[in-house]
N, C-alpha and C. Protein backbone atom coordinates (compact mmCIF):
# COMPACT_ATOMS: atom_id res chain seq x y z
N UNK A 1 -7.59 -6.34 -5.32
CA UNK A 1 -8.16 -7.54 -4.73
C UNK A 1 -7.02 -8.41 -4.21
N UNK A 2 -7.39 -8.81 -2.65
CA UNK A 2 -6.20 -9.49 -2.00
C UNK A 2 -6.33 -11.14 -2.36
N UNK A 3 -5.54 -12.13 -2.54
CA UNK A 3 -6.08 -13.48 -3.05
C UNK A 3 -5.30 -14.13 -1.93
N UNK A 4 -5.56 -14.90 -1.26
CA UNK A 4 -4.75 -15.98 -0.45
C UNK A 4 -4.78 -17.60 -1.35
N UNK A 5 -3.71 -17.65 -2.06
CA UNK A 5 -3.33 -18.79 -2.72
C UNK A 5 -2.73 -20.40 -2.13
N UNK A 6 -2.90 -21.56 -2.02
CA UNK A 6 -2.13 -22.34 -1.63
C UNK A 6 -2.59 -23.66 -2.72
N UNK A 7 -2.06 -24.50 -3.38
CA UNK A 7 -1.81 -25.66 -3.73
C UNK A 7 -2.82 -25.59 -4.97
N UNK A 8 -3.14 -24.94 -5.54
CA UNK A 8 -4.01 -24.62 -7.20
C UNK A 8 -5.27 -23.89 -6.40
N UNK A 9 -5.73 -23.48 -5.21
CA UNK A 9 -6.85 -23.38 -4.43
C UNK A 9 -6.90 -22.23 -4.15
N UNK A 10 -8.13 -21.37 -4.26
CA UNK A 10 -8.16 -19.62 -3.92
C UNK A 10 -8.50 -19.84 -2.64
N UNK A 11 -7.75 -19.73 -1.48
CA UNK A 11 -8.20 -19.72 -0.03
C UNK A 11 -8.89 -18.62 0.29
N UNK A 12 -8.64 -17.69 -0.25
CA UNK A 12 -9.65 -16.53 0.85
C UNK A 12 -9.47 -15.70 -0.70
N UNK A 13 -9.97 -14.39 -1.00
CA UNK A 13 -10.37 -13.17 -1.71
C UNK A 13 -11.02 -11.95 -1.33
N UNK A 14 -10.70 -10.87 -1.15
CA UNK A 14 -11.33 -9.95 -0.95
C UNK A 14 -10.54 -8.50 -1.26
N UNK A 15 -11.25 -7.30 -1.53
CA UNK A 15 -10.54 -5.54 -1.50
C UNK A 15 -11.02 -5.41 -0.15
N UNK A 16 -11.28 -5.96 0.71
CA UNK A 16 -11.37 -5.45 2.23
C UNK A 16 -10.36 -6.00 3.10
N UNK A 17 -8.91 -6.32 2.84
CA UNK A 17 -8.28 -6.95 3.95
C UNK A 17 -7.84 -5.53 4.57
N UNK A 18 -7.11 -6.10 5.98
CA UNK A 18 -6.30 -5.22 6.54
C UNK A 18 -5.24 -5.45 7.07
N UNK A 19 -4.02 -4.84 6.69
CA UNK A 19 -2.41 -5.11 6.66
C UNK A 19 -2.43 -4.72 8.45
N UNK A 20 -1.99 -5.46 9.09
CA UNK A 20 -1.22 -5.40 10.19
C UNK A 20 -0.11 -6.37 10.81
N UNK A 21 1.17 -5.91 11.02
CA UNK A 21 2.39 -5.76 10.91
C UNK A 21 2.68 -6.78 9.47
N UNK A 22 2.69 -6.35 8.58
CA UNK A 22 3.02 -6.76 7.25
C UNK A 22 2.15 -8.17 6.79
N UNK A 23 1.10 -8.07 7.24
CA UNK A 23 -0.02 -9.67 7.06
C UNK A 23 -1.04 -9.02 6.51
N UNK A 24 -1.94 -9.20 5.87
CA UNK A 24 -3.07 -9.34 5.46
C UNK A 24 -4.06 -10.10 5.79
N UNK A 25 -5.00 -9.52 7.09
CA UNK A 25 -6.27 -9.82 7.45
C UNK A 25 -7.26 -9.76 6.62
N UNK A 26 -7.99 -11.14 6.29
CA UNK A 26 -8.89 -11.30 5.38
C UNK A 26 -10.50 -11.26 6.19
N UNK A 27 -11.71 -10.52 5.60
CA UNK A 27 -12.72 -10.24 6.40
C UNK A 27 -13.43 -12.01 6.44
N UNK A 28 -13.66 -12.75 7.41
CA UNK A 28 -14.35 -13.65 7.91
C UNK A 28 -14.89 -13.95 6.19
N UNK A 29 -15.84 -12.95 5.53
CA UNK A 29 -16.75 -13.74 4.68
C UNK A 29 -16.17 -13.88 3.59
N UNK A 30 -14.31 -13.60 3.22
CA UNK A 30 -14.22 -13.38 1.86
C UNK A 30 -13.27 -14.68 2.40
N UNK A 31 -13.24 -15.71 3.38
CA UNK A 31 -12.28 -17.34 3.16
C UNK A 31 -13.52 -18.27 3.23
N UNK A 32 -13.17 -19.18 2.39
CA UNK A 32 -13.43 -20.41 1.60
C UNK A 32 -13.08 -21.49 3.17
N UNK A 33 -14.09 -21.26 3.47
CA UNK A 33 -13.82 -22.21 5.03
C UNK A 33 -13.62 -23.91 4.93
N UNK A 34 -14.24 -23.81 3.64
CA UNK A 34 -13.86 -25.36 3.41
C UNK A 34 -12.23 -25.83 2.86
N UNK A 35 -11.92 -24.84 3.23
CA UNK A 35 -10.26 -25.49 3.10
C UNK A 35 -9.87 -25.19 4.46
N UNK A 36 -10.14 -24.79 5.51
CA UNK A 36 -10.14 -24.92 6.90
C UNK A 36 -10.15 -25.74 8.38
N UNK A 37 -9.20 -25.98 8.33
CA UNK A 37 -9.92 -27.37 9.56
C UNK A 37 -9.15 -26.55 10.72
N UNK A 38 -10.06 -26.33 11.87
CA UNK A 38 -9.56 -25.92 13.16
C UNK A 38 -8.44 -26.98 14.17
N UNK A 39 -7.77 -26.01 14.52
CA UNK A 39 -6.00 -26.53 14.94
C UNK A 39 -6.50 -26.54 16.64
N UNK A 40 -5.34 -26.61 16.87
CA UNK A 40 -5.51 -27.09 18.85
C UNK A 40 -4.54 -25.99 19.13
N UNK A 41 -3.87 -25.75 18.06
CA UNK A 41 -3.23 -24.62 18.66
C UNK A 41 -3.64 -22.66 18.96
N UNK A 42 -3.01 -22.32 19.82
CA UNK A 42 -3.25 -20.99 20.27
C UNK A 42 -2.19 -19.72 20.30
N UNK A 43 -2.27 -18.88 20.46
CA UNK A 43 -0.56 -18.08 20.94
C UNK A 43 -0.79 -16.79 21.34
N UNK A 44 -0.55 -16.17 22.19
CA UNK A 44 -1.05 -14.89 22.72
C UNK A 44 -0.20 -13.67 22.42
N UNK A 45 -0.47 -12.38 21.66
CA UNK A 45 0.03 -11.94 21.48
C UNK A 45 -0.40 -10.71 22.48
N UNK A 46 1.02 -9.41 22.80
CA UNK A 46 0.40 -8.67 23.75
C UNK A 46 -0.36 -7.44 23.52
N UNK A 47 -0.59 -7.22 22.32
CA UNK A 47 -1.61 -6.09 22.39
C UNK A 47 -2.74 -6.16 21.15
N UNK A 48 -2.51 -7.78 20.57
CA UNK A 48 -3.42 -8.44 19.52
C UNK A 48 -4.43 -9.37 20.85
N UNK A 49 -4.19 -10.08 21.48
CA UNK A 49 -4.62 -11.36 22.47
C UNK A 49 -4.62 -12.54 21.97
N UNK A 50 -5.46 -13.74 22.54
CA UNK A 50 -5.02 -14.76 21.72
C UNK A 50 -5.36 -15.34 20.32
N UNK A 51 -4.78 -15.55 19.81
CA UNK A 51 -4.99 -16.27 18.48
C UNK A 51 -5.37 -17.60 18.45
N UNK A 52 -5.89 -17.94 17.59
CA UNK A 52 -6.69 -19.20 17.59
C UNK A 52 -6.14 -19.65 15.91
N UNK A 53 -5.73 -20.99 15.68
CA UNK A 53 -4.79 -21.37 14.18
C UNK A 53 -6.03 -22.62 13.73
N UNK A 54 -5.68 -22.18 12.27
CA UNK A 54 -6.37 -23.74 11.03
C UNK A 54 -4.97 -24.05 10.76
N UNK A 55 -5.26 -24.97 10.37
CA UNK A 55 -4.67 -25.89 9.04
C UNK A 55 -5.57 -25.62 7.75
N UNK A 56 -4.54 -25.70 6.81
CA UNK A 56 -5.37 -25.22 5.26
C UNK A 56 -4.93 -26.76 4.39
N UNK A 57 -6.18 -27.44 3.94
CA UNK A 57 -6.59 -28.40 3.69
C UNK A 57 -7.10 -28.28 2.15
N UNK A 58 -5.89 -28.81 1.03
CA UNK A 58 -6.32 -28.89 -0.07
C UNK A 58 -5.91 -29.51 -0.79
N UNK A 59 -7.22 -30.89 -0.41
CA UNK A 59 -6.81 -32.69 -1.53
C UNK A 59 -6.56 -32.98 -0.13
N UNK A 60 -5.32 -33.59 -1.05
CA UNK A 60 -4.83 -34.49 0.74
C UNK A 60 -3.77 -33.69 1.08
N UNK A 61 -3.39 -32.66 0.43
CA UNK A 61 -2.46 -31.34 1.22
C UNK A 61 -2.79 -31.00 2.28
N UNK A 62 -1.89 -30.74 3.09
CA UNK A 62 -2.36 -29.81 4.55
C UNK A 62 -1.06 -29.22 4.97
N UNK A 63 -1.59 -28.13 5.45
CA UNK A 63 -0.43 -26.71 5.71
C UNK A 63 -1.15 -26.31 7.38
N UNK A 64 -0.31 -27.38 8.39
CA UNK A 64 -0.39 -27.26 9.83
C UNK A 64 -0.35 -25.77 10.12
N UNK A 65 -1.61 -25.22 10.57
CA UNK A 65 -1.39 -23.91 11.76
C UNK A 65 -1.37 -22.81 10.24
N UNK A 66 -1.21 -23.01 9.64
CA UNK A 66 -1.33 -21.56 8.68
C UNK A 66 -2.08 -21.00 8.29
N UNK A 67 -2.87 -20.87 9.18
CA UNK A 67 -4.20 -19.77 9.03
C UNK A 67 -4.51 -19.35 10.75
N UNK A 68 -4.36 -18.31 11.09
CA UNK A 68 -4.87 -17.74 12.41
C UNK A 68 -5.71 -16.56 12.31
N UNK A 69 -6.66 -16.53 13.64
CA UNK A 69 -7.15 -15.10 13.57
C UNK A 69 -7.97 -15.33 14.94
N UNK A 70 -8.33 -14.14 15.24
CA UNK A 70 -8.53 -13.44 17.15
C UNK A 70 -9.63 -13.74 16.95
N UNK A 71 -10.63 -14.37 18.04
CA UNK A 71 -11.78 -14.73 17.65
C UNK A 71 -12.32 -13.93 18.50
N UNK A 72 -11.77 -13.02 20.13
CA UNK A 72 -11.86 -12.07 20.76
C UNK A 72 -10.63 -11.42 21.41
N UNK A 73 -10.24 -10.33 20.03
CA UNK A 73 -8.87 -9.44 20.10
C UNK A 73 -8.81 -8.58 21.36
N UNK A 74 -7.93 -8.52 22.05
CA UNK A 74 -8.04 -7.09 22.99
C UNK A 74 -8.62 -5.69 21.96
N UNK A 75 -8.72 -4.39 23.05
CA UNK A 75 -9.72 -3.20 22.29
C UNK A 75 -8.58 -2.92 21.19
N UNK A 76 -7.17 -3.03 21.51
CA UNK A 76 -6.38 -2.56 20.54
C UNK A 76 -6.49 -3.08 18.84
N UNK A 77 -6.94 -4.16 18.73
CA UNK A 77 -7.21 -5.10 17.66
C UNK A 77 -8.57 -5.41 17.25
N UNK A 78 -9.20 -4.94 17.68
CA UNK A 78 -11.13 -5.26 17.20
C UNK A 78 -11.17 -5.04 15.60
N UNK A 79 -10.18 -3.99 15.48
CA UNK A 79 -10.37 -3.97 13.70
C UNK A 79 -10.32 -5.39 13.08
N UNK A 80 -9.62 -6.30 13.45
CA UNK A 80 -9.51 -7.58 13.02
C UNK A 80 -10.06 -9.04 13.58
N UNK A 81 -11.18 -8.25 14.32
CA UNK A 81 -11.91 -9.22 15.06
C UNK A 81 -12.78 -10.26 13.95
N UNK A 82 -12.04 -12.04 14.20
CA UNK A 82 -12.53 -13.08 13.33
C UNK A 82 -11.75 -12.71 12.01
N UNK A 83 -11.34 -11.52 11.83
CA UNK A 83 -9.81 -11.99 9.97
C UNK A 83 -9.18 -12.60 10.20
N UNK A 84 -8.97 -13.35 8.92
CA UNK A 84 -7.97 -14.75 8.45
C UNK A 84 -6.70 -13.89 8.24
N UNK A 85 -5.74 -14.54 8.75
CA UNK A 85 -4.38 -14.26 8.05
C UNK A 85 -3.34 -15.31 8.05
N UNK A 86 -2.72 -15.52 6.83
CA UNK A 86 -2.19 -16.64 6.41
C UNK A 86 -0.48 -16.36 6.34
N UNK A 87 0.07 -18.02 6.35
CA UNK A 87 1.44 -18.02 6.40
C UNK A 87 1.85 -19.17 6.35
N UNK A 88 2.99 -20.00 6.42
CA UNK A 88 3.66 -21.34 6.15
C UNK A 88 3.19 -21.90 4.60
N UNK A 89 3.78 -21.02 3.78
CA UNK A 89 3.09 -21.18 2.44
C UNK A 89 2.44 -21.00 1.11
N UNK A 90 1.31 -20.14 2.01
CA UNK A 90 -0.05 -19.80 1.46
C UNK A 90 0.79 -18.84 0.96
N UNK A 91 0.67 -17.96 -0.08
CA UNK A 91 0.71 -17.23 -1.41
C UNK A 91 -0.36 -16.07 -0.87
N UNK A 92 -0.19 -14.82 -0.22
CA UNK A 92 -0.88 -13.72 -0.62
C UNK A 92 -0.43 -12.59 -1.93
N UNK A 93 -1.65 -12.68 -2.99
CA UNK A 93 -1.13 -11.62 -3.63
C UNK A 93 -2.30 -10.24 -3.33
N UNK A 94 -1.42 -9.42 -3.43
CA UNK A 94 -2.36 -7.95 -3.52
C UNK A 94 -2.59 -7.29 -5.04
């Protein structure tokens, strides 16, 4: 079971992520969206497409942009079409 950890708070959980290039994509229904607040930011990657970023929000903590995921991946990436994957922080354990 994969756990996405940040500030005493289980951000996401699931045995269904999927590792791509050393990250852990979490499936849409196993993050805790209420630690989520949608970012303005974007970033295009070239054979993922664009990414779309949260902020992870817990108390009055907040961890700018550390949560992204493809909300429509190019065909190369559909496996991870809408997974969370976390960073600036957040604690994945496997």
């Amino acid at each position: 079971m994969a756990r996405a950890l940040w500030n005493g708070a289980v951000i996401a959980e699931s045995d269904a992520t999927v590792q791509v290039e050393g990250n852990q994509y979490f499936p849409p229904d196993a993050v805790h969206r209420e630690y989520l607040r949608d970012s303005a930011t974007h970033t295009v990657c070239g054979w993922k497409g664009t990414a779309s970023y949260c902020d992870v929000v817990v108390g009055d903590a907040v961890s700018s942009d550390a949560a992204w995921y493809y909300p429509s991946p190019l065909d190369a990436a559909q496996n991870i079409s809408g997974y969370v994957a976390f960073w600036r922080g957040i604690t994945v354990e496997l």
